[in-house]
N, C-alpha and C. Protein backbone atom coordinates (compact mmCIF):
# COMPACT_ATOMS: atom_id res chain seq x y z
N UNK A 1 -70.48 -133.32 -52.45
CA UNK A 1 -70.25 -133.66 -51.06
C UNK A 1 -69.48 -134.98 -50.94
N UNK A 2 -69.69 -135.95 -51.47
CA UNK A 2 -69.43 -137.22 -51.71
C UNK A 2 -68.44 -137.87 -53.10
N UNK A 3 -68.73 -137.40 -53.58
CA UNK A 3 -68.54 -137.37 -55.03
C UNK A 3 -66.59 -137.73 -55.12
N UNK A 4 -66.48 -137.20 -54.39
CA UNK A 4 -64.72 -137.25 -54.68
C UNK A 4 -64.23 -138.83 -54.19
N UNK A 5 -65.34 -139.51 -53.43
CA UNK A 5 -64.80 -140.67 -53.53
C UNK A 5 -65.10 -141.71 -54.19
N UNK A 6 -65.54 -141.41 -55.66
CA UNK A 6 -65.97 -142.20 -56.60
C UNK A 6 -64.67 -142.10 -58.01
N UNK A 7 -64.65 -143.56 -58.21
CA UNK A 7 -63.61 -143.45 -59.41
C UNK A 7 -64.15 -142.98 -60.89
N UNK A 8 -63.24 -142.33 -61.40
CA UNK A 8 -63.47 -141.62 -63.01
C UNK A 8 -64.73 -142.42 -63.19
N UNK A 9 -64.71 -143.17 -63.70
CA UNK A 9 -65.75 -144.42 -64.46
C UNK A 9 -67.12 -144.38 -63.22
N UNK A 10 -67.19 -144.39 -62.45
CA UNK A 10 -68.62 -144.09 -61.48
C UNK A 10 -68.81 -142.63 -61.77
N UNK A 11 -67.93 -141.57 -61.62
CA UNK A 11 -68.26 -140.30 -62.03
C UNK A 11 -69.22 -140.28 -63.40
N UNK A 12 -68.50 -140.72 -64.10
CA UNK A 12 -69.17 -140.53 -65.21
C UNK A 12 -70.73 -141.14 -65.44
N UNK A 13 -71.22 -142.60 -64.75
CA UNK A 13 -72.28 -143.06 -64.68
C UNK A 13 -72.70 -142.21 -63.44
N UNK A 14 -72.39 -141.30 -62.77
CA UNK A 14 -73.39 -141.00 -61.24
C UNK A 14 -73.98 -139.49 -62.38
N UNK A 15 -72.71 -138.47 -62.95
CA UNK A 15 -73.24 -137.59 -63.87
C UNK A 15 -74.50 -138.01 -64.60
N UNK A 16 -74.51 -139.14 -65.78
CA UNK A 16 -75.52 -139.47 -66.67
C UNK A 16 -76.89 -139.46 -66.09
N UNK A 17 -76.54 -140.76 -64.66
CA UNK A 17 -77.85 -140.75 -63.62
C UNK A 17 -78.31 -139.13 -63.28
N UNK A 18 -77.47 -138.30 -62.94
CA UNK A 18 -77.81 -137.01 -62.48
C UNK A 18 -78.75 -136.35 -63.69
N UNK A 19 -77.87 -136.42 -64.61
CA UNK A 19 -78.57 -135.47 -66.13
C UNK A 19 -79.99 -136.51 -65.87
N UNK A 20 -80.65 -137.74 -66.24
CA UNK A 20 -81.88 -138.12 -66.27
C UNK A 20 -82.57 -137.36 -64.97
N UNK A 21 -82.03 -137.75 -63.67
CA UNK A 21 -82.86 -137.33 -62.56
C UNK A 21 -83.25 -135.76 -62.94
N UNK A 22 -82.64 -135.09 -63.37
CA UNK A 22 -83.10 -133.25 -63.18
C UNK A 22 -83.70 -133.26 -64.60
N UNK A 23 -83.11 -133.89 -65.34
CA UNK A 23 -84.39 -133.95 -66.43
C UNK A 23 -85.87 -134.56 -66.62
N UNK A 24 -86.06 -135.38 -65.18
CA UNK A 24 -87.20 -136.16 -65.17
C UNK A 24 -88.63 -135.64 -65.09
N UNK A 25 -88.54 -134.40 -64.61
CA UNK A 25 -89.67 -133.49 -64.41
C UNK A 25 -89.85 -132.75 -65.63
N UNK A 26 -89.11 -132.56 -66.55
CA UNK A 26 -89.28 -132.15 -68.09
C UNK A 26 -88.22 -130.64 -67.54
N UNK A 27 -88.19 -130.28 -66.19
CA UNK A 27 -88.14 -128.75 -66.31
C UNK A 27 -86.62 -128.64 -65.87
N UNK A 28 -85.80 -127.55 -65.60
CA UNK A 28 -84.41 -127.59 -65.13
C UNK A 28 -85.00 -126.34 -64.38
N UNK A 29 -84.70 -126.28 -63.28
CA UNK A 29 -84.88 -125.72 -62.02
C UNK A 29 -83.66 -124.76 -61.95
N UNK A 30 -83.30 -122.78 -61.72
CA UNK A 30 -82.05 -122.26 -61.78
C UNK A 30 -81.03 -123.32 -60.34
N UNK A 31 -81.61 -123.92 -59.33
CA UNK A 31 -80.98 -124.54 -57.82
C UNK A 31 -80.63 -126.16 -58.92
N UNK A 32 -81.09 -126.44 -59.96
CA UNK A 32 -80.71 -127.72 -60.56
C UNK A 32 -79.44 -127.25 -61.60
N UNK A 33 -79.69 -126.35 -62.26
CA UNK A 33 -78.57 -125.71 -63.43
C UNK A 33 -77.43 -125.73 -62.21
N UNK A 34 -77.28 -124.84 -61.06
CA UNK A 34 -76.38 -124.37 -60.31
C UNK A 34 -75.65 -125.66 -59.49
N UNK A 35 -76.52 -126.70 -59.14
CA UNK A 35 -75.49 -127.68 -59.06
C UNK A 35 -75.37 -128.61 -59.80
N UNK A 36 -75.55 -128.35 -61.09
CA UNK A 36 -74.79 -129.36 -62.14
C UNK A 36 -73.66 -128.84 -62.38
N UNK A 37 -73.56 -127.23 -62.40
CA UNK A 37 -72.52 -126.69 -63.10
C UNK A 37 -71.36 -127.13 -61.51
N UNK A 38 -71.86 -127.40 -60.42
CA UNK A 38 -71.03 -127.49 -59.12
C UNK A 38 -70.25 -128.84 -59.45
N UNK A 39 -71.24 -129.43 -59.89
CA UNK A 39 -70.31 -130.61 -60.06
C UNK A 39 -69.95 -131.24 -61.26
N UNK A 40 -69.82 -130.26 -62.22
CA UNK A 40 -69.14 -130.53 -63.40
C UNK A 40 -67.59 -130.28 -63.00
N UNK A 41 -67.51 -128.88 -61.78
CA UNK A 41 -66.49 -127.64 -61.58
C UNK A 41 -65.44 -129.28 -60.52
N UNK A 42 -66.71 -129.72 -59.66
CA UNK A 42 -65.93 -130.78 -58.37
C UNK A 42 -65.37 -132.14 -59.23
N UNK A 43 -66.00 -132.70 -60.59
CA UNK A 43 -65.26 -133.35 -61.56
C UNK A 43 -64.12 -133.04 -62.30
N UNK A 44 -64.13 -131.91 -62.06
CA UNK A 44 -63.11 -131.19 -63.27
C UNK A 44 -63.50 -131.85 -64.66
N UNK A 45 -64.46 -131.38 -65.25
CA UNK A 45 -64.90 -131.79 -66.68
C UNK A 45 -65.40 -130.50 -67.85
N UNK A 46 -64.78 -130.83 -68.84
CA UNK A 46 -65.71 -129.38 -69.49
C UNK A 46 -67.17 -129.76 -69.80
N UNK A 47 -67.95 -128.72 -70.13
CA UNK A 47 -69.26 -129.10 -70.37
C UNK A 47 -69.14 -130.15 -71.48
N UNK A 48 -68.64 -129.93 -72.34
CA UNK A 48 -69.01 -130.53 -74.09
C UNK A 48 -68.89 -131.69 -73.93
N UNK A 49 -68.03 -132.47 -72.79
CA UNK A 49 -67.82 -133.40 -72.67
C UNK A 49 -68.80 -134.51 -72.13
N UNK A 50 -69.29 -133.75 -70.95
CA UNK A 50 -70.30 -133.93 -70.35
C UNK A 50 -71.61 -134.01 -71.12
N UNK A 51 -71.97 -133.64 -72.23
CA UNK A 51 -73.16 -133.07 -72.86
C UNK A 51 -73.78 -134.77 -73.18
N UNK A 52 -72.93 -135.17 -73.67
CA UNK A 52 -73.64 -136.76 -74.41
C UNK A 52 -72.75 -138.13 -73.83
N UNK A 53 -72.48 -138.24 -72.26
CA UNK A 53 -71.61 -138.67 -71.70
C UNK A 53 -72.91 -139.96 -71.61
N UNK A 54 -72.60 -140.95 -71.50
CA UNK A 54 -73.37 -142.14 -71.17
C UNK A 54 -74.56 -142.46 -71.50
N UNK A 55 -75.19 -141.47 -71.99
CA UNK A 55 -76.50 -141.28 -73.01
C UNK A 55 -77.14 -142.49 -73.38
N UNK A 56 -76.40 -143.54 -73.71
CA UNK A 56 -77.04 -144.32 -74.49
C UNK A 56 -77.13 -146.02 -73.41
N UNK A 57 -76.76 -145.79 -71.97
CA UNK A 57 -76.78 -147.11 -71.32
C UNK A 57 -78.01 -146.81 -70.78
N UNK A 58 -78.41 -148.26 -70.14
CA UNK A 58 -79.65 -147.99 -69.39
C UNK A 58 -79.51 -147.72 -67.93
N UNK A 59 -80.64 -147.46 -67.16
CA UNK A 59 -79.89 -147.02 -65.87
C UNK A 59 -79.39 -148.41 -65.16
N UNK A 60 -80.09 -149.09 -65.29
CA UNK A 60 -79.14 -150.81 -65.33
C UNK A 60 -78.20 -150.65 -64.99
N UNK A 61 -77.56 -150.65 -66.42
CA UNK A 61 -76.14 -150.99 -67.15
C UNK A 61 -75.10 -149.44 -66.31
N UNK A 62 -75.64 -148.14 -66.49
CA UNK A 62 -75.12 -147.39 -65.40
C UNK A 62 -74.99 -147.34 -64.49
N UNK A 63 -75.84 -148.05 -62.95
CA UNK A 63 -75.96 -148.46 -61.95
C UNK A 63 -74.53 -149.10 -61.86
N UNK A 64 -74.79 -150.60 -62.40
CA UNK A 64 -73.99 -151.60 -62.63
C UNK A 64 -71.86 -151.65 -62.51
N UNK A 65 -71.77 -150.52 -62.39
CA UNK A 65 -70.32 -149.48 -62.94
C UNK A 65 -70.38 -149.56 -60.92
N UNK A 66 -71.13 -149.00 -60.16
CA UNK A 66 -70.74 -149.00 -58.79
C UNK A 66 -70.26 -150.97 -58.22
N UNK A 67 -69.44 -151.12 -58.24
CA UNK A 67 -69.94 -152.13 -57.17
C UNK A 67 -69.44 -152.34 -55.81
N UNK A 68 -69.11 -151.42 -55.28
CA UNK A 68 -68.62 -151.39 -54.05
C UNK A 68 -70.18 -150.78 -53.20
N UNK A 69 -70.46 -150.82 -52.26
CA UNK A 69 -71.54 -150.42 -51.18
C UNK A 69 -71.42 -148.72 -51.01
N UNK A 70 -70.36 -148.79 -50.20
CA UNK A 70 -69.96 -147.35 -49.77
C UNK A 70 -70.15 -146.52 -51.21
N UNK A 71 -70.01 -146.98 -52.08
CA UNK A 71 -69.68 -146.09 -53.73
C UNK A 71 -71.25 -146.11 -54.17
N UNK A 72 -72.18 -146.68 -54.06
CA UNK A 72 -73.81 -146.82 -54.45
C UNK A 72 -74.37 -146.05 -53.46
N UNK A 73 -73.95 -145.87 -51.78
CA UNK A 73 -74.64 -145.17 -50.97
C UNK A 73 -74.32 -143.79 -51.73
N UNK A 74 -72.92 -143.35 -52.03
CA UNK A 74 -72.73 -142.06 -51.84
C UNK A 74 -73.66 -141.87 -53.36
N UNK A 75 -73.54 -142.65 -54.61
CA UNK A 75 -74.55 -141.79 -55.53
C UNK A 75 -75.83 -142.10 -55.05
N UNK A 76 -76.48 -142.31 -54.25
CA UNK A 76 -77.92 -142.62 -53.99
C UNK A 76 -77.94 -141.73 -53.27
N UNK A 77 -77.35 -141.05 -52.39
CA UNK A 77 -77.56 -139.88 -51.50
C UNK A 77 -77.21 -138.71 -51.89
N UNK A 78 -76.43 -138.56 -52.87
CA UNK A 78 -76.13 -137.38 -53.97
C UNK A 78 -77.43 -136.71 -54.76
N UNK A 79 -77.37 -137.97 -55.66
CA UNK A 79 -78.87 -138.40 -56.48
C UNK A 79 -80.28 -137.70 -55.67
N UNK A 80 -79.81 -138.45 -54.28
CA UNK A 80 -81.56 -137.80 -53.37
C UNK A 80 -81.72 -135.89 -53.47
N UNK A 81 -80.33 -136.06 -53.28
CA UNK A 81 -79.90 -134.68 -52.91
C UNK A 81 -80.51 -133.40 -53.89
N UNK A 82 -79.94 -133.95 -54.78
CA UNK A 82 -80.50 -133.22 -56.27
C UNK A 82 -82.19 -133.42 -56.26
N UNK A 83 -82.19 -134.18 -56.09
CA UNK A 83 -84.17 -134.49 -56.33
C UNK A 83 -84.80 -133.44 -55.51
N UNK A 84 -84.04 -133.27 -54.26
CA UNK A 84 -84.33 -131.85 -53.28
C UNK A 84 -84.19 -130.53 -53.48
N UNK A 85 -83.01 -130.49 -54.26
CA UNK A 85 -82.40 -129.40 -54.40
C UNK A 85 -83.10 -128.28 -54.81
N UNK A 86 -84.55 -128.81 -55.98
CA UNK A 86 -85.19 -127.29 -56.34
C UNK A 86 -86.29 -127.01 -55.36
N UNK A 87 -86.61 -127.99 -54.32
CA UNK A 87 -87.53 -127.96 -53.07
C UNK A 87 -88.58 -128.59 -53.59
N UNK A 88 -88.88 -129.48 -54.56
CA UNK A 88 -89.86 -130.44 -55.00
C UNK A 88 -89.45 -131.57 -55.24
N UNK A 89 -89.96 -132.67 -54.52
CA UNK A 89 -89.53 -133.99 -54.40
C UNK A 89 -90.89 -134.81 -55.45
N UNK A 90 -90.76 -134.48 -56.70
CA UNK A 90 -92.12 -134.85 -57.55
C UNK A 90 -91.91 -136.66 -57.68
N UNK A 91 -93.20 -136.90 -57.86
CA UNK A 91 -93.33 -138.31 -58.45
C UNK A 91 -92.39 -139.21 -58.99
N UNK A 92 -92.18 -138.07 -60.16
CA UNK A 92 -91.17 -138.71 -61.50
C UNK A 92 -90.15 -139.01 -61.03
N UNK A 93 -89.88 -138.22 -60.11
CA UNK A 93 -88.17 -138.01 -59.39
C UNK A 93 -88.19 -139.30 -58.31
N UNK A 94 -89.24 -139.35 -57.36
CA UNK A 94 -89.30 -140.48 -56.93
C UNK A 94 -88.90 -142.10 -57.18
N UNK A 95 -89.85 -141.75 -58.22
CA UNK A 95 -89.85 -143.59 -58.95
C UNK A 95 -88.56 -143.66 -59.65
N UNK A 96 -87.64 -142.53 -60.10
CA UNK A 96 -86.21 -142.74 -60.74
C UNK A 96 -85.66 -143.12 -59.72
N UNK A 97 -85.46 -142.26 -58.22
CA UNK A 97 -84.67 -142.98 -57.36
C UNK A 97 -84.87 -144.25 -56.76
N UNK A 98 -86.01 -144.67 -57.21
CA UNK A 98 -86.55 -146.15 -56.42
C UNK A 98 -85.97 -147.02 -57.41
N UNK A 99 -85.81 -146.60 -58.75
CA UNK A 99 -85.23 -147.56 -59.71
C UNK A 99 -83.91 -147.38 -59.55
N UNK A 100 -83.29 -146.41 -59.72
CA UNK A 100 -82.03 -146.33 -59.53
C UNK A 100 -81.60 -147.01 -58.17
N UNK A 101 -81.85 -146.97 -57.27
CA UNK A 101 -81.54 -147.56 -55.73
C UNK A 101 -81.78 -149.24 -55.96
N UNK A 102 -82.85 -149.77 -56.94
CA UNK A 102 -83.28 -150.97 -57.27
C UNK A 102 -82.12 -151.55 -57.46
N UNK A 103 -81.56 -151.01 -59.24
CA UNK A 103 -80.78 -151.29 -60.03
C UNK A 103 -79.57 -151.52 -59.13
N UNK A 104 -79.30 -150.80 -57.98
CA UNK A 104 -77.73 -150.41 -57.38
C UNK A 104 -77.93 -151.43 -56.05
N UNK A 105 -79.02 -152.68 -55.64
CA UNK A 105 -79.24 -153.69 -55.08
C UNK A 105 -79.90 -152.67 -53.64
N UNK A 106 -80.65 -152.26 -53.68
CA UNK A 106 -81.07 -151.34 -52.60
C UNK A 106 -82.26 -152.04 -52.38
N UNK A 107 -82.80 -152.30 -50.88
CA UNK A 107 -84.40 -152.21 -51.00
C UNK A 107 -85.36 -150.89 -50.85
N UNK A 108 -86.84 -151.25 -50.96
CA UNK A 108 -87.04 -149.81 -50.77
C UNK A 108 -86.97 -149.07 -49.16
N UNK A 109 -86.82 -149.70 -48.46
CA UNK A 109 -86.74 -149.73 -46.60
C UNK A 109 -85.17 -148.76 -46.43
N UNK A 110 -84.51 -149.48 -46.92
CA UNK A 110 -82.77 -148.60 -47.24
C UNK A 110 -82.79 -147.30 -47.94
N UNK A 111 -83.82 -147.65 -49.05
CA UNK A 111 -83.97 -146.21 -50.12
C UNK A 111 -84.68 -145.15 -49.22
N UNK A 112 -85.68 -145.13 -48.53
CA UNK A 112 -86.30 -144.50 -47.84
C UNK A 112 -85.80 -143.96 -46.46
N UNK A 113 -84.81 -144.58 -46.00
CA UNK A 113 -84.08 -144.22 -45.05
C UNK A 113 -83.23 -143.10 -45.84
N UNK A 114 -82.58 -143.31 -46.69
CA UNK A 114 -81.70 -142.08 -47.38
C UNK A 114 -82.66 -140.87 -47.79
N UNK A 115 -84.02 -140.75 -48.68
CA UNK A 115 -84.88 -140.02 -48.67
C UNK A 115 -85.35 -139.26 -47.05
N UNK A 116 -85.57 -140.13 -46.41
CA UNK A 116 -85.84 -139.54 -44.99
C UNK A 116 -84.70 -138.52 -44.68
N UNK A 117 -83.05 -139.22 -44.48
CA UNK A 117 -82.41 -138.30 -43.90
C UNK A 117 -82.18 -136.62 -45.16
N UNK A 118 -82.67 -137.12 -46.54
CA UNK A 118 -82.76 -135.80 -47.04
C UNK A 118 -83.63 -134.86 -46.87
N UNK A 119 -84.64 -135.55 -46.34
CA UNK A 119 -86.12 -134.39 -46.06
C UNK A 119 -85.40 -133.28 -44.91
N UNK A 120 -84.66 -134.24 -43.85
CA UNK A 120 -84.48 -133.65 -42.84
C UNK A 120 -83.20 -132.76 -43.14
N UNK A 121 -82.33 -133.10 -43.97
CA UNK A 121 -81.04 -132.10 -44.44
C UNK A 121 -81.62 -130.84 -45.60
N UNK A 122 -82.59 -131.44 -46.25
CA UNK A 122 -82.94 -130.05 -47.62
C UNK A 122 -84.49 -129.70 -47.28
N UNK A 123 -84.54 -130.39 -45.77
CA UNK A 123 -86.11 -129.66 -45.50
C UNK A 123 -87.05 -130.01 -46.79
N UNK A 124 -87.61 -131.05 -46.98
CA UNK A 124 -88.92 -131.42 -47.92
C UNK A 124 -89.69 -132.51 -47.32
């Protein structure tokens, strides 16, 4: 949705953030497979590439790659997005976006405003 207005180098740290978030619940959801593969297709990236892309920063140091405002809202509301996407907004998934939103200078009052307007867009 957003995504196209992030440069190569945020793509690649908003992906990595994405791969932890849908992996955080241990499980991959078929509504989580289906929009990774969406936005591998809206990156134009092959998978293989994607497979071990940023792997090794912390979400810190990945955060850290946004620094414009407008460019941290759109992966924080992407990010929420996905946390919705399989219709379970679990724990694990929670406290990643509270860190991730941390890391990206967010409070939690701002973070929760973006969670709010996703309840009301993916119904949770």
């Amino acid at each position: 949705m957003f995504l196209n207005i992030l440069e190569k180098k945020e793509k690649e740290a908003y992906f990595a953030l994405a791969k932890r978030l849908i992996n955080a619940d241990n499980q991959i959801m078929h509504q989580e497979d289906v929009l990774m593969r969406a936005m591998q297709q809206e990156m134009q990236w092959d998978v293989e590439k994607l497979l071990h892309l940023s792997d090794n920063l912390s979400i810190k140091e990945l955060c850290d790659v946004f620094v414009e405002k407008r460019t941290r809202v759109c992966a924080i509301m992407e990010l929420i997005g996905i946390a919705f996407v399989d219709g379970e907004f679990v724990n694990v998934e929670q406290e990643l976006i509270y860190e991730i939103g941390e890391s990206m200078q967010m409070d939690k009052e701002e973070i929760n405003m973006y969670i709010d307007w996703a309840k009301r867009v993916y119904g949770g």
